[in-house]
Protein backbone atom coordinates (compact mmCIF):
# COMPACT_ATOMS: atom_id res chain seq x y z
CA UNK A 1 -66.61 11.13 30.85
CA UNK A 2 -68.10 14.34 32.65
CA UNK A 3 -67.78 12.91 36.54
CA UNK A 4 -65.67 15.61 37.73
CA UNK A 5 -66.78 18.11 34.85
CA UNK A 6 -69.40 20.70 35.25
CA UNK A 7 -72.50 20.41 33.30
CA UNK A 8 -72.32 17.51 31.84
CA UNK A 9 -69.01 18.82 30.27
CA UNK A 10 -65.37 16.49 29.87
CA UNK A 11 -63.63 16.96 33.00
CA UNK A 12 -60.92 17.40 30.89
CA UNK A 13 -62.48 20.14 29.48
CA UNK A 14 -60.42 23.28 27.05
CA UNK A 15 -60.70 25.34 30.41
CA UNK A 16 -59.36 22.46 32.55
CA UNK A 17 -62.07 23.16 35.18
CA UNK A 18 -62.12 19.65 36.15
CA UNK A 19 -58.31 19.03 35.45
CA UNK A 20 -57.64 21.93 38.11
CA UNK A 21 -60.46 20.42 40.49
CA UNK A 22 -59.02 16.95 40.76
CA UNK A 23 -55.27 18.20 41.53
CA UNK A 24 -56.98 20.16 44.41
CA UNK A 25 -58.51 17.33 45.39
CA UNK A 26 -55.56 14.90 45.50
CA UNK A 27 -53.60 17.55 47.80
CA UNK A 28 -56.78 17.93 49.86
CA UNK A 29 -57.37 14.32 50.76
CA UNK A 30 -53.87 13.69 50.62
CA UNK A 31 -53.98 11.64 47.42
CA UNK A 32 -50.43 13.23 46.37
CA UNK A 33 -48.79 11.15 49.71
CA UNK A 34 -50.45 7.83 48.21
CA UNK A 35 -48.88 5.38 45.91
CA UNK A 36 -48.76 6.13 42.43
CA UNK A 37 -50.63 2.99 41.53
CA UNK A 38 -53.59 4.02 44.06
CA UNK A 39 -53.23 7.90 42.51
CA UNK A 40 -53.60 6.21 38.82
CA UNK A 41 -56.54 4.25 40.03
CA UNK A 42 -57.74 7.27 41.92
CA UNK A 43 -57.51 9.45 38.43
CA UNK A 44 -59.18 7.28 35.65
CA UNK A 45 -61.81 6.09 37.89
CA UNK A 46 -62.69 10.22 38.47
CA UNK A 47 -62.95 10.79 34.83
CA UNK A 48 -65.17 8.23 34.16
CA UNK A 49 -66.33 4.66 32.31
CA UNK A 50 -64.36 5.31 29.10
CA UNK A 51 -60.96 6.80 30.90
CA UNK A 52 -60.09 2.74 31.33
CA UNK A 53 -60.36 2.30 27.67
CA UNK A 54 -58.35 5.19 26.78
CA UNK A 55 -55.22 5.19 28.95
CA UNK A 56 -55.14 1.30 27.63
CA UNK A 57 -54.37 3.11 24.06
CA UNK A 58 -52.24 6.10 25.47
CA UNK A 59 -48.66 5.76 24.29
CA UNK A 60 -47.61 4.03 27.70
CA UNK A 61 -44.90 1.06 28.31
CA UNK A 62 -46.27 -1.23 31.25
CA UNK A 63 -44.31 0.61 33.81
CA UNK A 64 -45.30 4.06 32.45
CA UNK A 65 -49.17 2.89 33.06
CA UNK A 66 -48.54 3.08 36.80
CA UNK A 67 -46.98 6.28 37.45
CA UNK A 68 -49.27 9.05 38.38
CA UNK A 69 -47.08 11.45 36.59
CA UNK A 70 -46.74 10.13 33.58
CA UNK A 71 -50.40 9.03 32.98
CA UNK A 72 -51.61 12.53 33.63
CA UNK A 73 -49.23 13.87 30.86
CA UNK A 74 -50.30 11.84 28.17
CA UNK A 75 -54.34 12.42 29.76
CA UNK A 76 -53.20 16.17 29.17
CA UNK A 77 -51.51 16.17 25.79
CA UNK A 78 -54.61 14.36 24.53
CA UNK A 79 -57.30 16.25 25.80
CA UNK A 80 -55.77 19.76 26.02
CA UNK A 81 -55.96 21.37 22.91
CA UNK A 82 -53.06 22.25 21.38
CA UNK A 83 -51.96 26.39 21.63
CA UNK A 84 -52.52 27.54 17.67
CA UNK A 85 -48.33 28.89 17.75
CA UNK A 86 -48.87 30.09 14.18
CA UNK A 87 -52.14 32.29 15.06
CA UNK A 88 -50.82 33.93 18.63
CA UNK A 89 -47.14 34.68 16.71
CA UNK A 90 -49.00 35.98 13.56
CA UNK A 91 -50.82 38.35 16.18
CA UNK A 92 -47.10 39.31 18.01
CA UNK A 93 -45.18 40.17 14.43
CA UNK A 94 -48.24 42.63 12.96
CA UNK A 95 -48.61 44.52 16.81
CA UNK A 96 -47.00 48.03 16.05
CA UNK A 97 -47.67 50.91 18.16
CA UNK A 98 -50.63 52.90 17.36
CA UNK A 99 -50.83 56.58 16.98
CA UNK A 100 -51.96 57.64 20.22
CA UNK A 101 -50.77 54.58 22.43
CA UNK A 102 -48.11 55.17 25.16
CA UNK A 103 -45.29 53.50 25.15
CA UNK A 104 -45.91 51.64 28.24
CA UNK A 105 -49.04 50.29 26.29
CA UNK A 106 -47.11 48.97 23.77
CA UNK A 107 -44.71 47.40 26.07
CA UNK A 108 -46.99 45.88 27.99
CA UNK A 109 -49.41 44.67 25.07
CA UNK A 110 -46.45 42.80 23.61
CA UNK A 111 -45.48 41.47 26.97
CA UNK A 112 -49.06 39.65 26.85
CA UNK A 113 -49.22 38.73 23.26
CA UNK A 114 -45.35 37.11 24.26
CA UNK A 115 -46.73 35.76 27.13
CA UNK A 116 -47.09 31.81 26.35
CA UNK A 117 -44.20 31.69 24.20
CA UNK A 118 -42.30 28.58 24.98
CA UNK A 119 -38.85 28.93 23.70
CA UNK A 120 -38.32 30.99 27.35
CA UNK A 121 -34.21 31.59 25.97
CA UNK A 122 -35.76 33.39 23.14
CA UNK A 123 -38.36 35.74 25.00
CA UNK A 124 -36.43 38.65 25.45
CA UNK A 125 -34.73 39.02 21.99
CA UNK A 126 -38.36 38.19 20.37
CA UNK A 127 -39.96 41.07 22.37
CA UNK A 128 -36.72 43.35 22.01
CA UNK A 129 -37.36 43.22 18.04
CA UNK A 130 -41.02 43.52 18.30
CA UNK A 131 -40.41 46.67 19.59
CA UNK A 132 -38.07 48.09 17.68
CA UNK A 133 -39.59 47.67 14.22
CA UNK A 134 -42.79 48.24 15.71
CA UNK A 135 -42.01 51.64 17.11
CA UNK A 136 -44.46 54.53 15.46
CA UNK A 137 -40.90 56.69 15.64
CA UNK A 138 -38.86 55.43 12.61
CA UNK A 139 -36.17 57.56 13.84
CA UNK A 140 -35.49 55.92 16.53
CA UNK A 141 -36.14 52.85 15.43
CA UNK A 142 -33.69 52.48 12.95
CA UNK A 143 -31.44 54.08 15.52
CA UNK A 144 -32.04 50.93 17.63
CA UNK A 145 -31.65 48.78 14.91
CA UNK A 146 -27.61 50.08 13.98
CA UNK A 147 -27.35 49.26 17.85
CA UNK A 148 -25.22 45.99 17.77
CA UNK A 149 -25.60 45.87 21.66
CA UNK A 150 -29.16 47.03 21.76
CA UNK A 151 -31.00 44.97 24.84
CA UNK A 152 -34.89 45.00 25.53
CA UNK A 153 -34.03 47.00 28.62
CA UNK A 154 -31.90 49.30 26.74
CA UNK A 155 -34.74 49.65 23.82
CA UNK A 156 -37.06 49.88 26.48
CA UNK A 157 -35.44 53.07 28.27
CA UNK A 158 -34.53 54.53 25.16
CA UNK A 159 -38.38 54.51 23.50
CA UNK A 160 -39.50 55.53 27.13
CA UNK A 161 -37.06 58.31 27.37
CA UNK A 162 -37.97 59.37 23.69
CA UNK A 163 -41.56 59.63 24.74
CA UNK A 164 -40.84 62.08 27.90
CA UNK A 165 -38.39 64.34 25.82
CA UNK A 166 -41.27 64.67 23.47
CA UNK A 167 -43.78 65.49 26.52
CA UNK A 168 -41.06 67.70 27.78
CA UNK A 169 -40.82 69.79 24.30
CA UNK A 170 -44.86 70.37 23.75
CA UNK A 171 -44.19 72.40 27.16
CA UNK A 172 -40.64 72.92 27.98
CA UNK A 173 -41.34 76.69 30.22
CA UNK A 174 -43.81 74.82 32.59
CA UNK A 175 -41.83 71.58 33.20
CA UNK A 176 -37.97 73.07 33.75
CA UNK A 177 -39.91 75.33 36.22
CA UNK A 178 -41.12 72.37 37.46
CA UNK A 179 -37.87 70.18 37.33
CA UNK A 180 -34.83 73.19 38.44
CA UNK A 181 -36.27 75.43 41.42
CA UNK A 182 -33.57 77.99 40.46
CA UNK A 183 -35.36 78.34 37.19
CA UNK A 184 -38.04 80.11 38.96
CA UNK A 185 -35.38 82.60 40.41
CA UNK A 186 -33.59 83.10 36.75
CA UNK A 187 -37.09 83.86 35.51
CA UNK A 188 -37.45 86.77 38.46
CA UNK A 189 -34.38 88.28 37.56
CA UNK A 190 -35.56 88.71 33.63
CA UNK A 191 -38.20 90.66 35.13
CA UNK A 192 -36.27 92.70 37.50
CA UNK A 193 -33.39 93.44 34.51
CA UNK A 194 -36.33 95.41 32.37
CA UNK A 195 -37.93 96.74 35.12
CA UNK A 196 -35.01 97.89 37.74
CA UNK A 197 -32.16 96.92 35.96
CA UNK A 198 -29.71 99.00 33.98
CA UNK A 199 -32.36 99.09 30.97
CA UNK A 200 -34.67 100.46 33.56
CA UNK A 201 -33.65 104.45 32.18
CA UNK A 202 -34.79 103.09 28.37
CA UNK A 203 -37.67 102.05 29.23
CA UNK A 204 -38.71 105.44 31.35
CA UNK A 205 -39.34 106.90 27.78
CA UNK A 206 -41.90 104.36 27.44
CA UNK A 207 -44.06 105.27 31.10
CA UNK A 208 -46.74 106.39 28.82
CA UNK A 209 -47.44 103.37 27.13
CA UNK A 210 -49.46 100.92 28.75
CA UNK A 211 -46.39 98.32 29.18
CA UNK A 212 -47.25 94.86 30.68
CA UNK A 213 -46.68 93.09 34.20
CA UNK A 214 -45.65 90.08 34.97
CA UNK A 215 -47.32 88.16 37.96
CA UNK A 216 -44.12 89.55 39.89
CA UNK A 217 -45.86 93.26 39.49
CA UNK A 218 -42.47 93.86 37.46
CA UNK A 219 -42.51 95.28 33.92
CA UNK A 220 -41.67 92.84 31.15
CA UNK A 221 -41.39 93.53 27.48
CA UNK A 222 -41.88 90.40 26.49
CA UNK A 223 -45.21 88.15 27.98
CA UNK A 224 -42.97 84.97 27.95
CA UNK A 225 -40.27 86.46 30.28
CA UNK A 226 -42.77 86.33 32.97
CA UNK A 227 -44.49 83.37 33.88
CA UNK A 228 -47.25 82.43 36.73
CA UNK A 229 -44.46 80.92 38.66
CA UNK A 230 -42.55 84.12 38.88
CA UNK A 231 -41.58 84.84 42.98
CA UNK A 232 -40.64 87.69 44.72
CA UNK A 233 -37.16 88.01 46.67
């Protein structure tokens, strides 16, 4: 039964190589406009000598046996492994988030391992949970679990939102710089209060120490008053 299969393999094959090459070739030649009977016909004579022997045993009433449609779906279900449910699910429920993975990573990793799932009314709720308990922040997982209305959009923004706050706090100077333009202004006006300002006098008793500058050329006491992004005017 390898007629349509490559290398001598079932055209029926686990990768459906020859499954996918016959449908092509019934749209192609126009097979798909023909009768069912002639698309039956068509079908077992492509797969080969023993394909008449087996759809005579496939669980088929007489009318069944000359529908194109339902022919193919029991060829399918008997050939085509079936998915191992228990193995891909086993892989889903132990996927946590590892130590240095993104969030985004994770998402998207249990997007994949969800991706075959068949109860489709489930998918959301089954990925939602994976998430939460797989979260590397307990914290915030068990604040999504006491979350009666918790979503897998909401979970999503709120482990995605987590994960910037944290980026945010390893270097809060350089990113509210980055984020509020008038920060850059506040942080000039720091350096003009020591240097010009009306603790300018105090720090006169000082000229002979070697005081530092910030990049505005204005005297700071502190280093962190003055950053790189300091501007003039």
């Amino acid at each position: 039964m390898n007629r349509i299969g490559d290398k001598g393999q079932p055209w029926w094959s686990p990768t459906l190589t020859g499954n996918e090459r016959f449908e092509r070739f019934r749209v192609a030649s126009n097979l798909d406009s023909s009768t069912d009977v002639n698309q039956v016909n068509t079908l077992v004579y492509c797969m080969g000598d023993e394909a008449n022997d087996m759809l005579r045993g496939l669980d088929l009433m007489g009318a069944q046996r000359q529908r194109y449609d339902a022919v193919k779906l029991r060829f399918d279900r008997f050939f085509v492994p079936r998915k191992n449910v228990i193995y891909k699910w086993a892989k889903f429920n132990k996927r946590v988030q590892q130590p240095a993975e993104p969030v985004d990573a994770f998402i998207m990793a249990l997007y994949a391992l969800a991706e075959n799932y068949e109860y489709s009314n489930l998918h959301d709720e089954l990925l939602r949970d994976r998430l939460v308990v797989g979260l590397k922040d307990s914290s915030l997982s068990e604040k999504m679990q006491i979350d009666k209305d918790l979503t897998l959009a909401k979970a999503i923004t709120m482990a995605k939102q987590l994960e910037e706050i944290k980026r945010q706090v390893r270097d809060p100077l350089s990113l509210s710089l980055s984020l509020c333009p008038w920060a850059r202004h506040l942080t000039h006006i720091a350096c003009w209060w020591w240097s010009e300002g009306p603790v300018a006098p105090v720090l006169g008793s000082l000229a002979s120490v070697s005081a530092p500058q910030g990049s505005c050329g204005y005297i700071v006491v502190h280093p962190h008053q003055c950053v790189n992004v300091c501007v003039n005017g």
